[in-house]
Protein backbone atom coordinates (compact mmCIF):
# COMPACT_ATOMS: atom_id res chain seq x y z
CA UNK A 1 -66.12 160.18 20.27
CA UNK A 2 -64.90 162.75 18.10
CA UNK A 3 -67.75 165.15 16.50
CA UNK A 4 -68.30 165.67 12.91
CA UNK A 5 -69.37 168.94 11.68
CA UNK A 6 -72.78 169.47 10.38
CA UNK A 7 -72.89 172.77 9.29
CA UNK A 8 -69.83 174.87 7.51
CA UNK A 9 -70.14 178.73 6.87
CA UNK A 10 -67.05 180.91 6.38
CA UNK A 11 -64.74 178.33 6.70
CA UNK A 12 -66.04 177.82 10.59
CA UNK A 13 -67.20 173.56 11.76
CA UNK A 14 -70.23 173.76 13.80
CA UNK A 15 -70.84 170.32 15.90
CA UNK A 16 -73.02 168.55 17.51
CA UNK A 17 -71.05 167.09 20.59
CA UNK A 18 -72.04 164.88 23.19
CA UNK A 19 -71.55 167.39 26.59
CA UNK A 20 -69.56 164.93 28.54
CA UNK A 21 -66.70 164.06 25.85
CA UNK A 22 -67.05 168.13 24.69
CA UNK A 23 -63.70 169.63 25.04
CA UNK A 24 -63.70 173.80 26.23
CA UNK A 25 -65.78 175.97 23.76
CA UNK A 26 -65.83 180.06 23.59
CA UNK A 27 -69.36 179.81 22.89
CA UNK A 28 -72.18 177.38 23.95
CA UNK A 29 -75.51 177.18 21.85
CA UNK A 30 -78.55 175.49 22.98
CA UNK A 31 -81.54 175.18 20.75
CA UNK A 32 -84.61 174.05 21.85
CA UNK A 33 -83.48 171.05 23.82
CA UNK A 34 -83.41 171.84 27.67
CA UNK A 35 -87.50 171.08 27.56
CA UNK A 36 -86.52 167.72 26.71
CA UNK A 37 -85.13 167.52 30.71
CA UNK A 38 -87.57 164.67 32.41
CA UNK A 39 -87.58 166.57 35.44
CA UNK A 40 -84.97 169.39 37.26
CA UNK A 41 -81.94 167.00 37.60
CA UNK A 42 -81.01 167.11 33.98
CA UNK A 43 -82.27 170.58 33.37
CA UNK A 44 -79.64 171.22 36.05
CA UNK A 45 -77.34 168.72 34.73
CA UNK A 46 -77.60 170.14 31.16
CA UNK A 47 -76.92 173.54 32.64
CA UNK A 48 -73.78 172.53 34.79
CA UNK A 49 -72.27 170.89 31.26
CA UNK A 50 -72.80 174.06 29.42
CA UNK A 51 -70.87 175.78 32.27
CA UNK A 52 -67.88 172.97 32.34
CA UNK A 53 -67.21 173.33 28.46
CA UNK A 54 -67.54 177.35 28.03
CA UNK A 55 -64.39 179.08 28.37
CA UNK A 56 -63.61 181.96 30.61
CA UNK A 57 -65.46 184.76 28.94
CA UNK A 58 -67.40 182.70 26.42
CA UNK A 59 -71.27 182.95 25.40
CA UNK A 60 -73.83 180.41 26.40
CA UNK A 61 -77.26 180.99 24.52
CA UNK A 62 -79.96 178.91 25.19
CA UNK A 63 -83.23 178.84 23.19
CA UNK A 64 -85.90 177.17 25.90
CA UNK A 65 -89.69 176.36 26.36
CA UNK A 66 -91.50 178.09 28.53
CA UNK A 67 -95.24 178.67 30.34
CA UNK A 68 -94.48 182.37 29.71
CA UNK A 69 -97.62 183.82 27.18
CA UNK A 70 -99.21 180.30 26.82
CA UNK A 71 -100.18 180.07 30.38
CA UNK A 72 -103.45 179.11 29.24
CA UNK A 73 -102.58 176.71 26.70
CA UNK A 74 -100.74 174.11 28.70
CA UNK A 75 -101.61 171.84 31.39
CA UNK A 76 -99.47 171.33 34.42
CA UNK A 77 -98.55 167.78 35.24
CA UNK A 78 -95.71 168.00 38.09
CA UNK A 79 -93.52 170.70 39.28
CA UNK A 80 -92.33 171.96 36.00
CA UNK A 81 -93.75 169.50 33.55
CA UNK A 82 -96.48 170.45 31.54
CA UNK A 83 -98.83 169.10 28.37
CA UNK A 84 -98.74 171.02 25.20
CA UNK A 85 -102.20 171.45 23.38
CA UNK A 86 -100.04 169.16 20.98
CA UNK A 87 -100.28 166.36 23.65
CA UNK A 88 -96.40 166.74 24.19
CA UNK A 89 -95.01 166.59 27.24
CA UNK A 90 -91.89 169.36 27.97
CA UNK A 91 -89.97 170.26 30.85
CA UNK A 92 -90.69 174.45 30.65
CA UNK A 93 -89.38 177.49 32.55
CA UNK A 94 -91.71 179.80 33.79
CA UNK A 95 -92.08 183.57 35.28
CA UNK A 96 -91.19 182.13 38.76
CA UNK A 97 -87.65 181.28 37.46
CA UNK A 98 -84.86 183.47 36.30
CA UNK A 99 -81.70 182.56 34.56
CA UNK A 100 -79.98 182.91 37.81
CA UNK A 101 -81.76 180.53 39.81
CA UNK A 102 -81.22 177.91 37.05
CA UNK A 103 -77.52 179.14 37.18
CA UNK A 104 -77.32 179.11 41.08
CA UNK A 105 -73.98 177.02 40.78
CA UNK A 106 -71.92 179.14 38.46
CA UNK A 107 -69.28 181.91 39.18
CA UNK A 108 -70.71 185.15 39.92
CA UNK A 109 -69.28 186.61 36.66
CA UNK A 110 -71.68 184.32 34.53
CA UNK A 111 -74.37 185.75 36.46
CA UNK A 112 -77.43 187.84 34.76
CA UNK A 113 -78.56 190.81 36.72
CA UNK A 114 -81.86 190.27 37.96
CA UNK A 115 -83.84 192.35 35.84
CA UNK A 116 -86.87 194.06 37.55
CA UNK A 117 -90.74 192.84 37.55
């Protein structure tokens, strides 16, 4: 399946690709869509995509959901699933995580250094 673009800017096709028919990208943007994981095997399986279709030296961004400042606000269901005061369920990251345990697969290059508590 061959993606269309949706946005155009300076002559540059953004798309919206499935990630197992995505060919190699330099950069890898995700937007508010890793909370949508039921549970950690496609969190995980939505991270290891990202890593098979970003190139060698490319950027992966991802915009996630977290527990982090709304601690109080949400109610925890199972491991890592929580209800928003919305009623919304989300899969959410949390201060116990960092991006290199939800990385603990890739090459050591794509690694973030821990940062300090």
């Amino acid at each position: 399946m061959e993606a269309k673009p949706t946005w155009t800017s300076s002559g540059r096709n953004l798309s919206n690709m499935c990630l197992s028919t995505m060919p190699a990208r330099s950069v890898v943007i995700s937007n508010s869509v890793l909370h949508l994981a039921g549970d950690a095997a496609p969190f995980e399986s939505m991270l290891l995509g990202f890593r098979r279709v970003l190139k060698r030296g490319g950027l992966c961004f991802c915009r996630l959901g977290s527990t982090i400042g709304r601690e109080s606000q949400v109610e925890r269901i199972q491991e890592r699933r929580y209800k928003s005061p919305d009623g919304s369920e989300r899969y959410l990251a949390g201060r116990d995580q960092s991006p290199n345990d939800w990385a603990a697969n890739w090459p050591t290059r794509n690694r973030i250094p821990s940062q300090p508590s």
